[in-house]
C-alpha atoms as a PDB file:
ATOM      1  CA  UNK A   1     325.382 -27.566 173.018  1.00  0.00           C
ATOM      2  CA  UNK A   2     322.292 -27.802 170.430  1.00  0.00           C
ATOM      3  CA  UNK A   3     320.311 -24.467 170.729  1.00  0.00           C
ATOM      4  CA  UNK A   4     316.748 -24.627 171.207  1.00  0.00           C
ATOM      5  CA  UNK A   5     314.632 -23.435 168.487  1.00  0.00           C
ATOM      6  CA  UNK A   6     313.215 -19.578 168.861  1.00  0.00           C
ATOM      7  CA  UNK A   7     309.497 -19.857 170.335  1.00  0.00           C
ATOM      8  CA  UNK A   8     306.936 -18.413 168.010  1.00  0.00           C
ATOM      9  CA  UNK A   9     305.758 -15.989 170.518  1.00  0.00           C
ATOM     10  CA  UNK A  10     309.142 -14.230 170.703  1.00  0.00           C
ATOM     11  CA  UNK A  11     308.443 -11.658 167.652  1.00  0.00           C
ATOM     12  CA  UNK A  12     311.746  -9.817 166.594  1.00  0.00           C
ATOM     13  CA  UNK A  13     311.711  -6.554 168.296  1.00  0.00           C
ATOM     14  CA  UNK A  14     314.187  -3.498 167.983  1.00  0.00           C
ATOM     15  CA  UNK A  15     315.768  -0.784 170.468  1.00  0.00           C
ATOM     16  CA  UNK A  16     314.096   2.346 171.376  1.00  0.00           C
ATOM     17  CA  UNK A  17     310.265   4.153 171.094  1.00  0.00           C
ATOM     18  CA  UNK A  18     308.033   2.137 168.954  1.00  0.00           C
ATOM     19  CA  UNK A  19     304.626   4.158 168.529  1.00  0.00           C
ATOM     20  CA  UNK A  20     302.137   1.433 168.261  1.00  0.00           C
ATOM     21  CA  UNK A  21     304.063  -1.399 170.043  1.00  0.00           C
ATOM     22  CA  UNK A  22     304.134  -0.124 173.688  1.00  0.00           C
ATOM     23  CA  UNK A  23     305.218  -3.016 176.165  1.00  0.00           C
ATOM     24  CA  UNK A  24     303.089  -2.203 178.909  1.00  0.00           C
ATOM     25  CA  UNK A  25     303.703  -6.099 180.774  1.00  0.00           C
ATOM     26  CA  UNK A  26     307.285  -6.791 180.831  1.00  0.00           C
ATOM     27  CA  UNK A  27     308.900 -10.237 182.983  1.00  0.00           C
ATOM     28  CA  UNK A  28     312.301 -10.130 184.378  1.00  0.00           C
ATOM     29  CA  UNK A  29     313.837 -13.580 185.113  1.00  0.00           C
ATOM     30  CA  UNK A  30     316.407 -13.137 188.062  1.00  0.00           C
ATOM     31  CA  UNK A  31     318.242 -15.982 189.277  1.00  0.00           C
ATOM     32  CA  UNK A  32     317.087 -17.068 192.716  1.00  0.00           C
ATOM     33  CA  UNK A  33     315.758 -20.339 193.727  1.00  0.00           C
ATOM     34  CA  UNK A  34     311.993 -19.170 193.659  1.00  0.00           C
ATOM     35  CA  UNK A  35     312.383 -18.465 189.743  1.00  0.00           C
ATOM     36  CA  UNK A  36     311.949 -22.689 189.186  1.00  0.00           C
ATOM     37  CA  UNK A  37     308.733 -22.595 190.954  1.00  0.00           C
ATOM     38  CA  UNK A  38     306.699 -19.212 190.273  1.00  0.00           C
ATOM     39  CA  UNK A  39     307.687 -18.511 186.337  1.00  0.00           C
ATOM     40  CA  UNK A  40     305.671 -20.671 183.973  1.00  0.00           C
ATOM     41  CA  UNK A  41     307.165 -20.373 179.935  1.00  0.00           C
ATOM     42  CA  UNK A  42     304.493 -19.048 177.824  1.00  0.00           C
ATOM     43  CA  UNK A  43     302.935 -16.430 179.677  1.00  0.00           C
ATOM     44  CA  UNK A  44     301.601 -13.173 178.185  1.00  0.00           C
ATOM     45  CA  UNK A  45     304.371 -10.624 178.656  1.00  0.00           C
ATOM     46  CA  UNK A  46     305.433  -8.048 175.862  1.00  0.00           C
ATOM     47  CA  UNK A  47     308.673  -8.340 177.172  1.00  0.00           C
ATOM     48  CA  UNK A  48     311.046 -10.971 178.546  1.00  0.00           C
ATOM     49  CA  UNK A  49     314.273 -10.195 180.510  1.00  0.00           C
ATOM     50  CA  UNK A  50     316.435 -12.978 181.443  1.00  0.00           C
ATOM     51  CA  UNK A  51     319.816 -12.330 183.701  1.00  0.00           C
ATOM     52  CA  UNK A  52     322.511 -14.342 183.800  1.00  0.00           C
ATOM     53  CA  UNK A  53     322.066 -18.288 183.918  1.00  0.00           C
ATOM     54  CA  UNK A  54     317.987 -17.757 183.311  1.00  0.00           C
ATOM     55  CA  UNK A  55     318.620 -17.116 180.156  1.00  0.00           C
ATOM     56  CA  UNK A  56     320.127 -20.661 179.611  1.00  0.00           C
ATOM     57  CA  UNK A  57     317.159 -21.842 180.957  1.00  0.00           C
ATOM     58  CA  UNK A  58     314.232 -20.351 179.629  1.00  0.00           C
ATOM     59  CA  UNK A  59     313.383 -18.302 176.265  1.00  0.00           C
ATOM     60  CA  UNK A  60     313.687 -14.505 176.103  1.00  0.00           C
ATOM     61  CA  UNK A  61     313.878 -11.446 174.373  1.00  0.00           C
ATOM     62  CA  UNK A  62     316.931 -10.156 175.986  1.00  0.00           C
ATOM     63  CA  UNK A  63     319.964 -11.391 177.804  1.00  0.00           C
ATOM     64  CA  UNK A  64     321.163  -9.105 180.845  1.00  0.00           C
ATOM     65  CA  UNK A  65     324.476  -9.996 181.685  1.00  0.00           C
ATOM     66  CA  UNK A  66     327.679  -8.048 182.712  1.00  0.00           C
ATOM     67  CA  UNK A  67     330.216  -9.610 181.071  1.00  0.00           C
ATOM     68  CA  UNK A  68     331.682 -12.457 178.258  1.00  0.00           C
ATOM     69  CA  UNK A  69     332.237 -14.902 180.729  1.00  0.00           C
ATOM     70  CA  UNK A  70     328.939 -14.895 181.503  1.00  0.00           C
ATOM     71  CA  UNK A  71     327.855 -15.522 177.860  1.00  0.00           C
ATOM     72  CA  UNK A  72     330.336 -18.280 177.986  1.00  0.00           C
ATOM     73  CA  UNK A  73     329.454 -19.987 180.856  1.00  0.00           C
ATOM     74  CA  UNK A  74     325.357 -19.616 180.220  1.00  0.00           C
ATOM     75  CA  UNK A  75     325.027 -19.265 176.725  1.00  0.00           C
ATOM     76  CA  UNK A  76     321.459 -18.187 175.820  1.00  0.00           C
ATOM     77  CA  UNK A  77     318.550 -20.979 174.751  1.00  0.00           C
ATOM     78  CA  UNK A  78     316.562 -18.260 172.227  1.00  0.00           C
ATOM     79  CA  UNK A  79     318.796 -15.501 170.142  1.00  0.00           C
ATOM     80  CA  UNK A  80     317.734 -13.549 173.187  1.00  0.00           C
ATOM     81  CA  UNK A  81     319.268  -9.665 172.434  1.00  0.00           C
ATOM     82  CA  UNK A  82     322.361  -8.875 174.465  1.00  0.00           C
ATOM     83  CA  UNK A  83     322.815  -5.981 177.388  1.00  0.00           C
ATOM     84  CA  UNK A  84     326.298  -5.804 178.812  1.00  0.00           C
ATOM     85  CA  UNK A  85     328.389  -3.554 179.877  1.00  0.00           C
ATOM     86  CA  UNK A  86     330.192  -1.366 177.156  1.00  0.00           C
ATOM     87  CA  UNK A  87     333.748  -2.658 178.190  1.00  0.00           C
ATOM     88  CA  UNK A  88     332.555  -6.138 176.902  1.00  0.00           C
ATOM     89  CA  UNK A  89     330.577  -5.770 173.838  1.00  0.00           C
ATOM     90  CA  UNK A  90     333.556  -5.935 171.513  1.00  0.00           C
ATOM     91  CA  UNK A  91     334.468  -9.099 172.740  1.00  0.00           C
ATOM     92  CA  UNK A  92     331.603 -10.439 172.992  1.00  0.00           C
ATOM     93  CA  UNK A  93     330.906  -9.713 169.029  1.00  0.00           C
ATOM     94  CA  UNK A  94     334.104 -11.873 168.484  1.00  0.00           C
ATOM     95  CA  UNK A  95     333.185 -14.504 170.418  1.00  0.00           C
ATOM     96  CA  UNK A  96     329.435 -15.441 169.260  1.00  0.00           C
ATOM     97  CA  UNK A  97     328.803 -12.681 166.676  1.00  0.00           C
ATOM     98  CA  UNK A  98     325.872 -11.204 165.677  1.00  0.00           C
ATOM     99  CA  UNK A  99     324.115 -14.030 164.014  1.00  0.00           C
ATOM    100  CA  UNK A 100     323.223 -15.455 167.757  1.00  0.00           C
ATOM    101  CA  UNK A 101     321.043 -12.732 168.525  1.00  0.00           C
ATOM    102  CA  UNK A 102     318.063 -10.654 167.033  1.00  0.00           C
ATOM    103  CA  UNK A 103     318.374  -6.761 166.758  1.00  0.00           C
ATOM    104  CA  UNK A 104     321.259  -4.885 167.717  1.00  0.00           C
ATOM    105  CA  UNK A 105     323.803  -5.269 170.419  1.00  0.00           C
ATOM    106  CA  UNK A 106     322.794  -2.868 173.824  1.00  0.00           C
ATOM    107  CA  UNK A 107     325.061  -1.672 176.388  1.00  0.00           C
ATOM    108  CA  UNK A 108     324.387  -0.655 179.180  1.00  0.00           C
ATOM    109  CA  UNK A 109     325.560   2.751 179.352  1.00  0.00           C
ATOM    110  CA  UNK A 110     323.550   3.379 176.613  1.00  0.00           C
ATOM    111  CA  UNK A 111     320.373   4.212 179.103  1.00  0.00           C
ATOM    112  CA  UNK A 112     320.842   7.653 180.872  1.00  0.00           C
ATOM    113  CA  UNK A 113     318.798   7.603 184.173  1.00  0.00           C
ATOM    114  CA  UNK A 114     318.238  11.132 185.447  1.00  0.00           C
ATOM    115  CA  UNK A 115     317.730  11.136 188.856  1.00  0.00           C
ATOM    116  CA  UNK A 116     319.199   7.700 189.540  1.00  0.00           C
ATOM    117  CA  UNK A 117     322.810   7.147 190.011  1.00  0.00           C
ATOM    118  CA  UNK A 118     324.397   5.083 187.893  1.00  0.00           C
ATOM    119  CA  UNK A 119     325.950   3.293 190.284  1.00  0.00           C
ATOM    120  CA  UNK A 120     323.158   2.280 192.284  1.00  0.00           C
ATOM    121  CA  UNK A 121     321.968   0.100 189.342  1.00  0.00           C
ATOM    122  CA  UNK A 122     325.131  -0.623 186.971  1.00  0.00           C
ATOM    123  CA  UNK A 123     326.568  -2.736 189.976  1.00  0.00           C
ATOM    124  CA  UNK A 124     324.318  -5.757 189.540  1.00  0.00           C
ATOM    125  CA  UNK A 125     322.785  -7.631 186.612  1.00  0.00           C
ATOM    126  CA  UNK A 126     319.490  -8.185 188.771  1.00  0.00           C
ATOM    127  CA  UNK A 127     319.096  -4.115 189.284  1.00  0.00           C
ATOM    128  CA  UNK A 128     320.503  -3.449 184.994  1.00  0.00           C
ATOM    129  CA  UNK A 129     317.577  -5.823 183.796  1.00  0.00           C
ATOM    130  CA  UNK A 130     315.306  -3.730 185.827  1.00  0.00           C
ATOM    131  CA  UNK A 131     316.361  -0.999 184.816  1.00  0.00           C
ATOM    132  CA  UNK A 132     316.193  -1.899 181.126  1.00  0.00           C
ATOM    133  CA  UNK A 133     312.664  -3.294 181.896  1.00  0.00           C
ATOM    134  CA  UNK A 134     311.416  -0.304 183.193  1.00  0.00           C
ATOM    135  CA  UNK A 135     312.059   2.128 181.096  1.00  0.00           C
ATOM    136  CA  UNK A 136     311.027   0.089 177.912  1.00  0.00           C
ATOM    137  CA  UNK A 137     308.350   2.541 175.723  1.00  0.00           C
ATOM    138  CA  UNK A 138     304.704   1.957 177.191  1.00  0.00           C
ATOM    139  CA  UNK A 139     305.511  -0.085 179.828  1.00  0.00           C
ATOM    140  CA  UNK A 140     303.364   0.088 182.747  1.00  0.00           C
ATOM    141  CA  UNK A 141     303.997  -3.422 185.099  1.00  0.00           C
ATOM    142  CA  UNK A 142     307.525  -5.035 185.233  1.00  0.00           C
ATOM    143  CA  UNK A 143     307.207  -8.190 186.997  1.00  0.00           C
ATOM    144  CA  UNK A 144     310.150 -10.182 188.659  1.00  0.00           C
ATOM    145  CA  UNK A 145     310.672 -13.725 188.962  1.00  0.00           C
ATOM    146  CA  UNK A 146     313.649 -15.286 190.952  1.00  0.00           C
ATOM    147  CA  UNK A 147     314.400 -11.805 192.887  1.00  0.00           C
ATOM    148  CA  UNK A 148     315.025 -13.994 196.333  1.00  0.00           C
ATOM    149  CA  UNK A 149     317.986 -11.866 197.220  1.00  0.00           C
ATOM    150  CA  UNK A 150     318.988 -14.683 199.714  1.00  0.00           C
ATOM    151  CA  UNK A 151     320.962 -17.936 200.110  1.00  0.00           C
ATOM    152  CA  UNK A 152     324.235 -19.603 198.030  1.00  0.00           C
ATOM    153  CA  UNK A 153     322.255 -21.412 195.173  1.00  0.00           C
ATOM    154  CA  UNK A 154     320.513 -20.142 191.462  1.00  0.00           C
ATOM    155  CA  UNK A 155     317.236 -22.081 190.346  1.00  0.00           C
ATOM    156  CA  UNK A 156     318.876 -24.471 189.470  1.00  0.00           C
ATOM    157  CA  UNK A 157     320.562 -25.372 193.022  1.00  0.00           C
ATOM    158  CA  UNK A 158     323.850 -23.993 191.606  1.00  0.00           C
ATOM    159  CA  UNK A 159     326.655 -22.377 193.873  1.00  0.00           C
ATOM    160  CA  UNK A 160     327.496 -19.199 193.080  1.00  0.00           C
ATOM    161  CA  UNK A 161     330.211 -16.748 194.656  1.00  0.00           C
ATOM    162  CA  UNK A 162     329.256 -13.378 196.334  1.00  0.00           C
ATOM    163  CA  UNK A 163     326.159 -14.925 197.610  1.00  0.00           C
ATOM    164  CA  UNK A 164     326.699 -14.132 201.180  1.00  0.00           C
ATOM    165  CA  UNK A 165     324.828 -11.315 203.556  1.00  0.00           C
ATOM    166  CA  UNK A 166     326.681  -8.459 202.312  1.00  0.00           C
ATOM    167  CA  UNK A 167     326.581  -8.856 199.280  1.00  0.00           C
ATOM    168  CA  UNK A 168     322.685  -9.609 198.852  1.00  0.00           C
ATOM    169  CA  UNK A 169     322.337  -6.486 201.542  1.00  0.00           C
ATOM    170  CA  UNK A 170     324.209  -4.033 198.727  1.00  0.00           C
ATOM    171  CA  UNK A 171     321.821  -5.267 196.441  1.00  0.00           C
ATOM    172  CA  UNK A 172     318.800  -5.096 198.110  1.00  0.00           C
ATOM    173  CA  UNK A 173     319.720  -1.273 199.036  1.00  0.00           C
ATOM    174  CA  UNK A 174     320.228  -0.445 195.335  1.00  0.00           C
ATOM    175  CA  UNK A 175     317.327  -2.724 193.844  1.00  0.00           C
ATOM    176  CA  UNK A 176     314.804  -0.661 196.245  1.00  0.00           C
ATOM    177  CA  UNK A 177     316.725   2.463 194.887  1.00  0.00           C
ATOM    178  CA  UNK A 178     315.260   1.567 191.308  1.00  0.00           C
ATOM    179  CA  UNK A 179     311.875   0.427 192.138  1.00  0.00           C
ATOM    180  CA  UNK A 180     311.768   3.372 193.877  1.00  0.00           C
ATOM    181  CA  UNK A 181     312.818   5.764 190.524  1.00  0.00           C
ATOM    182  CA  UNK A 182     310.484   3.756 188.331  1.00  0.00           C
ATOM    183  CA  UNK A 183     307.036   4.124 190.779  1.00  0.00           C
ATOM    184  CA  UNK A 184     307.940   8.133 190.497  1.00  0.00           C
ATOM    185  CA  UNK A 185     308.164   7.343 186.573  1.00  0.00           C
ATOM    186  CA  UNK A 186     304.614   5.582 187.045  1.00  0.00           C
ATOM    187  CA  UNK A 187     305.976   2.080 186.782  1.00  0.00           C
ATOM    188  CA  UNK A 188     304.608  -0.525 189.289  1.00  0.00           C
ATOM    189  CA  UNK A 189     307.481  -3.249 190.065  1.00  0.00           C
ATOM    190  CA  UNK A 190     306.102  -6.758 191.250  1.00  0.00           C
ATOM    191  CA  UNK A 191     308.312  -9.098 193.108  1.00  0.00           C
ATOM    192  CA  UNK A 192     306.535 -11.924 192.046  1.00  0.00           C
ATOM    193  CA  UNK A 193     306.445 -14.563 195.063  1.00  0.00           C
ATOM    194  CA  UNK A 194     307.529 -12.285 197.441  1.00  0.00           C
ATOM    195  CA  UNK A 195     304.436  -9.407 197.213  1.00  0.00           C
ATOM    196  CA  UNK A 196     303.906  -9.104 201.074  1.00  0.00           C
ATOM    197  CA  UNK A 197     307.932  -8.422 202.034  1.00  0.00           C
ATOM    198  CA  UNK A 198     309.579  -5.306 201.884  1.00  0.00           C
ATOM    199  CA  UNK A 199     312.831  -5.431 200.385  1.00  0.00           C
ATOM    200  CA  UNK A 200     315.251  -4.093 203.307  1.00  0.00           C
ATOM    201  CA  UNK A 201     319.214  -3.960 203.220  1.00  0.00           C
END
């Protein structure tokens, strides 16, 4: 597979606080259907988060993804920065290696969340990218493209497994658990698409 070429507006950027570079507009692109019809590349976002097969699709910053299969299976379009889980960053080194990304390698128990549980956000890639999104320095508005939380198919009309009521109804539960953290933090979460529905289990 040829890999597309990095997009000049996707500066090299590195971990942490970086006085002077605050993010304050970062994108997440989830996976659901509605991501193919309300994202449009080339916005102005500090900040793009791709999960899972969006980041074979469209250029990012960083790759949220849980583990190498995943890499395997959607490998990345831009030398977007990887965030899996710890268990699966050795591997993953072995298997692409360093020189396919920008900046160093992030897992994902490297973020401590006081007053969130860890397993109310480490269960899904969808709630991980949001919670890497969110607590990026300076950010202020985390948008979210593709969070349909419904139906069998990606954005690209892909089958997936564990798309079925209960799963999507965990999820829900533990993606309003987050937005719910980051408003007390003073971070506004916008479900891009879906602004007038509440997110219920």
């Amino acid at each position: 597979m040829k890999r597309a070429r990095r997009p000049a507006n996707l500066a090299r950027r590195t971990w942490g606080p970086s006085p002077g570079k605050a993010e304050e507009l970062v994108a997440v692109l989830s996976c659901g259907p509605s991501l193919a019809y309300t994202y449009r590349p080339g916005c102005s976002y500090h900040q793009i988060v791709a999960v899972n097969s969006a980041a074979s699709r469209y250029p990012a910053h960083t790759f949220v993804f849980g583990d190498v299969l995943t890499w395997k299976r959607w490998p990345p379009i831009s030398p977007a920065r990887p965030f899996l889980r710890a268990e699966h960053a050795y591997a993953l080194e072995h298997v692409a290696g360093p020189s396919k990304w920008e900046g160093e390698l992030l897992v994902w128990e490297a973020i401590e969340t006081p007053g969130l549980r860890v397993e109310h956000w480490r269960a899904f890639s969808s709630t991980a990218a949001l919670v890497y999104a969110g607590t990026r320095h300076g950010v202020r508005v985390v948008d979210v493209y593709g969070a349909d939380m419904a139906g069998e198919v990606d954005h690209c009309g892909t089958w997936a497994m564990r798309r079925d009521a209960e799963r999507w109804g965990q999820e829900r539960r533990f993606w309003r658990y987050v937005v719910e953290w980051l408003e007390r933090a003073g971070v506004t979460v916008r479900r891009v698409g879906f602004e007038h529905e509440e997110v219920e289990p």
